[in-house]
Protein backbone atom coordinates (compact mmCIF):
# COMPACT_ATOMS: atom_id res chain seq x y z
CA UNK A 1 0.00 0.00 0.00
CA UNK A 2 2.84 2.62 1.35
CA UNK A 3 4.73 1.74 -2.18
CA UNK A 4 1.59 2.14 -3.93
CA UNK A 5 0.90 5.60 -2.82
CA UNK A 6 4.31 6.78 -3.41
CA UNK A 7 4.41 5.67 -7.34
CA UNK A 8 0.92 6.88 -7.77
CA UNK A 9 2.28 10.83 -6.00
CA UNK A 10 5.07 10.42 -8.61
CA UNK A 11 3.17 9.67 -11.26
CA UNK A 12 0.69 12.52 -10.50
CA UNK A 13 3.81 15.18 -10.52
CA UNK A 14 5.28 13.84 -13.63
CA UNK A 15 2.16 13.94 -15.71
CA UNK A 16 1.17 17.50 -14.42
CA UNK A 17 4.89 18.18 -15.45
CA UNK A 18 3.99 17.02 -18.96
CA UNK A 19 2.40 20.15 -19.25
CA UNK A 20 4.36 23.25 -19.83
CA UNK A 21 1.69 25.58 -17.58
CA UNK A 22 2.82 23.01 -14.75
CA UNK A 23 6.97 23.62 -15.66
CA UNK A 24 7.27 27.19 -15.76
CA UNK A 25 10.83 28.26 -14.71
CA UNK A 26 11.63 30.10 -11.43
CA UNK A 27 11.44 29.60 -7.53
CA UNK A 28 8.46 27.02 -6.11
CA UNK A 29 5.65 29.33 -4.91
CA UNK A 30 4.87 26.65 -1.83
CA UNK A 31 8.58 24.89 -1.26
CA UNK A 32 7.63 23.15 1.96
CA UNK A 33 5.11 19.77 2.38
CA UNK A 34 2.12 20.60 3.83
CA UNK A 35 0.67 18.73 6.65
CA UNK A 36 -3.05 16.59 6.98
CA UNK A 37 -6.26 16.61 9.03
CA UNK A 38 -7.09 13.39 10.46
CA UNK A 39 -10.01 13.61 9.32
CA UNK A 40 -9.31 13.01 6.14
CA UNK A 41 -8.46 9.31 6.74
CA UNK A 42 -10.94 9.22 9.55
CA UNK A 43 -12.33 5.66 8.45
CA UNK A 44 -8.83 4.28 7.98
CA UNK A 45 -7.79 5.50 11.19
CA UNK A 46 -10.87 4.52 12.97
CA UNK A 47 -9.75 0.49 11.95
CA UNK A 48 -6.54 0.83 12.01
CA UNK A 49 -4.28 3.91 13.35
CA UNK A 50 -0.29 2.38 13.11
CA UNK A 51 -1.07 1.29 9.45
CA UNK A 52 -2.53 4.77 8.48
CA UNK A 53 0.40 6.62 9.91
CA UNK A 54 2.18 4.31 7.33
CA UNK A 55 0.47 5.12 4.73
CA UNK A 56 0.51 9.23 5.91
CA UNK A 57 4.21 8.97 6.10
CA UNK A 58 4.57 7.32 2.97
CA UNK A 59 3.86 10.39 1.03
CA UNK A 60 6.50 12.46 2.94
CA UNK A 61 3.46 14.28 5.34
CA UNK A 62 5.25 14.61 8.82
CA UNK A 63 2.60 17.40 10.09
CA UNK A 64 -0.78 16.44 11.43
CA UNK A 65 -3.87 18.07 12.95
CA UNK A 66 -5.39 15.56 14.67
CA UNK A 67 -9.12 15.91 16.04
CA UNK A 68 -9.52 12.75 17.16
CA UNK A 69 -7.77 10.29 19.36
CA UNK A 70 -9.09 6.80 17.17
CA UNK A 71 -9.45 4.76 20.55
CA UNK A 72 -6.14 5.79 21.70
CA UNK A 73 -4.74 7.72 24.57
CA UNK A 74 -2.88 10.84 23.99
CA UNK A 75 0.32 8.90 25.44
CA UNK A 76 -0.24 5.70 22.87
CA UNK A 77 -1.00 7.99 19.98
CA UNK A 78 2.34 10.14 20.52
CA UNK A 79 4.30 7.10 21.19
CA UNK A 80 2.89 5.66 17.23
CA UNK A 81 3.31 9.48 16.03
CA UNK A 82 7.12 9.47 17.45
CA UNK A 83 8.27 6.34 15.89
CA UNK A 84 7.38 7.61 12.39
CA UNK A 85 8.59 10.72 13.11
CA UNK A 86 5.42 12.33 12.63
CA UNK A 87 4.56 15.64 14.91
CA UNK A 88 0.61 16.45 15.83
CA UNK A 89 1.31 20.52 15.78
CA UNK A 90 -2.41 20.86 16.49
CA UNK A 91 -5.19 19.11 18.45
CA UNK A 92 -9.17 19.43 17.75
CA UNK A 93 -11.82 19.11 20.40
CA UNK A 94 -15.59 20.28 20.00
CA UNK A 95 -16.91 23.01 21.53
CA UNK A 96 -18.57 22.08 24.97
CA UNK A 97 -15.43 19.96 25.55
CA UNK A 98 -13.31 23.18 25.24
CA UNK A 99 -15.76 25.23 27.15
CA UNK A 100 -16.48 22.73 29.93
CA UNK A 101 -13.00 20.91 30.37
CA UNK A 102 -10.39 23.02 29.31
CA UNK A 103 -7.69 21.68 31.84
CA UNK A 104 -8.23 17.64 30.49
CA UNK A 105 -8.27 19.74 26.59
CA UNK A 106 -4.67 21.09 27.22
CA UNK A 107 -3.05 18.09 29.00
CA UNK A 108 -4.65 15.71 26.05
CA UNK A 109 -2.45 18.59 23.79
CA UNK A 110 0.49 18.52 25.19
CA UNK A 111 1.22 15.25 25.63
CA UNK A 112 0.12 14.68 21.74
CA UNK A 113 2.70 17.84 21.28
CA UNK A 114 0.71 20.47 19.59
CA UNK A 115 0.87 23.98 19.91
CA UNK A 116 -2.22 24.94 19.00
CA UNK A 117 -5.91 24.37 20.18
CA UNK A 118 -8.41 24.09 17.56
CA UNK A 119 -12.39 24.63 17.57
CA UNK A 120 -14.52 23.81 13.94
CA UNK A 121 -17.82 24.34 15.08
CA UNK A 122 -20.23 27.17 17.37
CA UNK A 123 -23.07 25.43 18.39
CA UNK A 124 -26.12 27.48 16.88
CA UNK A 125 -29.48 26.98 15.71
CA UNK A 126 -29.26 28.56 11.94
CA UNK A 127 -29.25 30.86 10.92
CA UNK A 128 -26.13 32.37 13.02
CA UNK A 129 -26.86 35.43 15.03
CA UNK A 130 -25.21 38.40 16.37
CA UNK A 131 -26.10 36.69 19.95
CA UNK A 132 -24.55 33.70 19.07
CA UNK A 133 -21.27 35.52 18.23
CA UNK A 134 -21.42 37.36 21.27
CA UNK A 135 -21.09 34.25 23.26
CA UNK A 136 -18.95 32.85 21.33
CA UNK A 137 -16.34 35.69 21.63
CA UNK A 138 -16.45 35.96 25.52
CA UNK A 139 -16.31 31.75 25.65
CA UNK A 140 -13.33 32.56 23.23
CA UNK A 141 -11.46 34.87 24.95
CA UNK A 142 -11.53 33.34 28.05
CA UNK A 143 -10.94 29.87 27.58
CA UNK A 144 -8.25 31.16 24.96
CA UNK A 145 -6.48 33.13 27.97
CA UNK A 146 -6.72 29.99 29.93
CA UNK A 147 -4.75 28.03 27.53
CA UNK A 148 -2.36 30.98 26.87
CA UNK A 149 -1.37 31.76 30.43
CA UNK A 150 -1.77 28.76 31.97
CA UNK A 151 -0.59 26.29 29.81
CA UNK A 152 1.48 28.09 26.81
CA UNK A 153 -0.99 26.67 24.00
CA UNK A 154 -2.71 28.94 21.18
CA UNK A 155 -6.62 28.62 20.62
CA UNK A 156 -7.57 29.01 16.89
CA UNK A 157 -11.10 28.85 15.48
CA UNK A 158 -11.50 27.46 12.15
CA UNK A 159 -14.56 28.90 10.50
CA UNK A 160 -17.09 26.73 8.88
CA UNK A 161 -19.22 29.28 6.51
CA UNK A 162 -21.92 30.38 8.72
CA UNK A 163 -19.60 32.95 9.91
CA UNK A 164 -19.97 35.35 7.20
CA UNK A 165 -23.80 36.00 7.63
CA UNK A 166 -23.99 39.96 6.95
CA UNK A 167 -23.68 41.81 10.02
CA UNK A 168 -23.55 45.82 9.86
CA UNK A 169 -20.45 46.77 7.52
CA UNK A 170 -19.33 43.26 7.25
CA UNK A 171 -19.82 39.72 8.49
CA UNK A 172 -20.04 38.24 11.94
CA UNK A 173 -17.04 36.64 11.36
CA UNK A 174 -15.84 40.14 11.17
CA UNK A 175 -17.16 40.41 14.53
CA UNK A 176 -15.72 37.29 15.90
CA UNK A 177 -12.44 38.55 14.96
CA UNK A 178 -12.40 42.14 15.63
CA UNK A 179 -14.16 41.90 19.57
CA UNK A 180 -11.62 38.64 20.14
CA UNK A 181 -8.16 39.50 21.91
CA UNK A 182 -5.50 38.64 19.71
CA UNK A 183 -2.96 38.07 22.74
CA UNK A 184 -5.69 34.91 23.44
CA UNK A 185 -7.41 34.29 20.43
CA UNK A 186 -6.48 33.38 16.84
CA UNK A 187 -8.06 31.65 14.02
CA UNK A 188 -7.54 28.91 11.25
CA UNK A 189 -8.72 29.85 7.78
CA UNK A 190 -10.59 27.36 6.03
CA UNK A 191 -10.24 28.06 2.31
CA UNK A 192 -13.38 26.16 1.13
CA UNK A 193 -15.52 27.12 4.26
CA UNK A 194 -14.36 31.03 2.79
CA UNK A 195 -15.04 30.52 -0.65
CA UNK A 196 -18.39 28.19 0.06
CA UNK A 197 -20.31 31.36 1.82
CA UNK A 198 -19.14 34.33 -0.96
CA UNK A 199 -15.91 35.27 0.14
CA UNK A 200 -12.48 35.45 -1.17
CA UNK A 201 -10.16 33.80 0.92
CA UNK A 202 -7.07 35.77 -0.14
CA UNK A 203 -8.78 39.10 1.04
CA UNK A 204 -9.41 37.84 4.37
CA UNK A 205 -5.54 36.69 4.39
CA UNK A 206 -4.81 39.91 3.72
CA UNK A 207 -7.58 41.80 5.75
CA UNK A 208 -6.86 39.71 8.75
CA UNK A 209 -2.79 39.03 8.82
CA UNK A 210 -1.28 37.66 11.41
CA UNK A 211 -4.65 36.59 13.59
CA UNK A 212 -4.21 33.37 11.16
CA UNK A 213 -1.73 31.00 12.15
CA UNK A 214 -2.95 27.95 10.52
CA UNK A 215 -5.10 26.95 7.27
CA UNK A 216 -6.91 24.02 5.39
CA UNK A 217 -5.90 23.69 2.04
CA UNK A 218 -8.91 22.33 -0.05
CA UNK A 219 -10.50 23.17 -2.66
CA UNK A 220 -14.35 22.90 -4.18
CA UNK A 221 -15.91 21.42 -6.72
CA UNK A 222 -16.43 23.59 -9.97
CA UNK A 223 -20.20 24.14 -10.89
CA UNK A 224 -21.19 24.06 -6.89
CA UNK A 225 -23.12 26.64 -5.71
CA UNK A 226 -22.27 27.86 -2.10
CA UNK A 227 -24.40 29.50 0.83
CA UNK A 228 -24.25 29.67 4.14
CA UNK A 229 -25.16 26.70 5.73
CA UNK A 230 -21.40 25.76 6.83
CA UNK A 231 -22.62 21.77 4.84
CA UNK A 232 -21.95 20.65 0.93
CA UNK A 233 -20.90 17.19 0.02
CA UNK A 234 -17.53 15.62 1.12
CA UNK A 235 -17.77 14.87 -2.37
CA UNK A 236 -17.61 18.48 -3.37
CA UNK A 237 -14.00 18.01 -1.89
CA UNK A 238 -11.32 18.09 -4.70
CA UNK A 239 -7.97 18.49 -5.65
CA UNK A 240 -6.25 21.55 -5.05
CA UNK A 241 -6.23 23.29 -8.22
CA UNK A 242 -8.84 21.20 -10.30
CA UNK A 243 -12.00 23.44 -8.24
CA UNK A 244 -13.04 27.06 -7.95
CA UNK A 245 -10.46 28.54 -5.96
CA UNK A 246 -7.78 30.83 -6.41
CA UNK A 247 -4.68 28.69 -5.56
CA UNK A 248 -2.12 31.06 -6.43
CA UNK A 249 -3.54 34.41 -4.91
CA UNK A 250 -4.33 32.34 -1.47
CA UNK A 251 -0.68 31.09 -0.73
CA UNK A 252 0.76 34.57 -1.28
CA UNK A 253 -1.54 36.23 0.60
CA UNK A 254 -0.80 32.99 2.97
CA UNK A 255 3.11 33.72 2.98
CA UNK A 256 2.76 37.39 3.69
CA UNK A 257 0.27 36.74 6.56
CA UNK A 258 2.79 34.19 7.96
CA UNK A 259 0.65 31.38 8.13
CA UNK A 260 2.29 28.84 10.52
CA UNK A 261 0.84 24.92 9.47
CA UNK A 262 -1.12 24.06 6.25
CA UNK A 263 -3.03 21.08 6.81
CA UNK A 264 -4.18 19.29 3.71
CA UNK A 265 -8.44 18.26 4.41
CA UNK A 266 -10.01 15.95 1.59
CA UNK A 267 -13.32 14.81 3.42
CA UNK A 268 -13.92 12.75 -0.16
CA UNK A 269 -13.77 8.95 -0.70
CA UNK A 270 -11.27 9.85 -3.66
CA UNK A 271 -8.83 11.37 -0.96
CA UNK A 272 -5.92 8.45 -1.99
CA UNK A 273 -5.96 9.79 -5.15
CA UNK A 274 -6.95 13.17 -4.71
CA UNK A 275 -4.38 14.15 -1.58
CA UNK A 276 -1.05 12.70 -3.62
CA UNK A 277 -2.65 15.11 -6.64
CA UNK A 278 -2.97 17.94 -4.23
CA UNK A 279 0.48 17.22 -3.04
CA UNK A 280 1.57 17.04 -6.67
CA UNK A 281 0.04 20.35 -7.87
CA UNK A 282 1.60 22.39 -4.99
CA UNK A 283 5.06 21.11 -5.72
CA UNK A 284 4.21 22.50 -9.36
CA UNK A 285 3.17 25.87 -8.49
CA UNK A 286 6.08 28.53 -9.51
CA UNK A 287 6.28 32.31 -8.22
């Protein structure tokens, strides 16, 4: 399987090499490997987690976000994660569990030996409302201090789409990240769940700076229409470069915002093929 999945990356790079839009001359425009979600093997982990790190490591992916523990402790999981030299640089947890049990969130992290605390979801009954960002941002901010001062871990939130229901001159994700303390709270960009609900996820790179530290690199299916329910298909999923989005313009605005992990997320059942073509068409990507 492990040799499988590195002929079929190499094969991937060498055909999109074929093509003289794919070989243009001049420095890489995203030189270093970008990391993966759990989630995107979540069935193969869920059956078998020391064969999927395997099969992770295989393609040269040494950066995880994990957001689930597969039956494992945090102490078994690091000790499979060390062996392949694999580091978890970020750990997802739901909501409540942040809210309610911050201490047990933080020890789970740092014994996995991430950096950063990550939250995909605000509960809410849609549509999304002003009230629901206002509790939100004071859950935020204090849990996010908590983590900070306490125990030297960074809390992101990772929007999902809803976000960017219109709120006076903007969006409440606006609001989410201009009445958030940015010594406390930061925030993980989600390209699709940007481009899903309307927006551009370049300008919010550049809008928004240095509040991101970390980003999903996927990409959406052309011909999809988007709203703002924060739900489309996993099968709207697809290779980076083969959707809607703006490759290019999002990792420069990416570089000069000093994004600090990109995490590969293909929720698709074509993610063996698709991730190794993702992997492939960042490699080709010239400044």
């Amino acid at each position: 399987m492990n040799k499988f999945y590195r002929f079929l990356s190499f094969l991937i790079i060498t055909l999109l090499c074929v093509d003289s839009a794919f070989c243009q001359s001049g420095k890489p425009l995203f030189p270093e490997t970008p990391g993966l979600v759990s989630y995107t093997h979540r069935e193969s982990f869920s059956k078998d987690v020391p064969a999927t790190l395997d099969t992770i490591k295989a393609l040269g992916i040494t950066d995880m976000e994990f957001s689930n523990l597969f039956g494992k402790s945090p102490e078994a999981l690091r000790r499979l994660l060390d062996e392949r030299g694999i580091k978890c640089t970020s750990f997802g947890v739901g909501y409540d569990e942040l809210v309610n049990n911050t201490g047990e969130v933080a020890r789970k992290a740092k014994i996995l030996g991430a950096s950063f605390v990550r939250v995909a979801w605000i509960p809410h009954k849609a549509p999304f409302t002003l009230e629901d960002a206002q509790k939100a941002v004071a859950d935020f901010n204090r849990v996010g201090k908590v983590l900070k001062e306490e125990h030297g871990l960074t809390f992101c939130y990772h929007n999902h789409g809803y976000e960017f229901t219109p709120y006076g001159k903007g969006t409440l994700f606006d609001y989410l990240v201009l009445n958030t303390n940015p010594a406390y709270v930061s925030f993980e960009l989600d390209i699709l769940w940007a481009f899903h609900p309307g927006q551009d996820p370049a300008q919010l790179l550049n809008k928004y700076g240095e509040r991101f530290k970390l980003m999903h690199l996927k990409d959406l299916r052309k011909g999809v229409q988007g709203d703002l329910t924060g739900s489309t298909s996993t099968e709207n999923d697809v290779a980076l470069g083969t959707g809607q989005i703006n490759i290019p313009a999002v990792l420069k605005a990416a570089k000069k915002a000093k994004i600090q992990h990109y995490y590969i997320e293909d929720e698709s059942k074509l993610k063996s093929v698709q991730v190794p073509q993702t992997m492939a068409y960042l490699r080709s990507l010239k400044k």
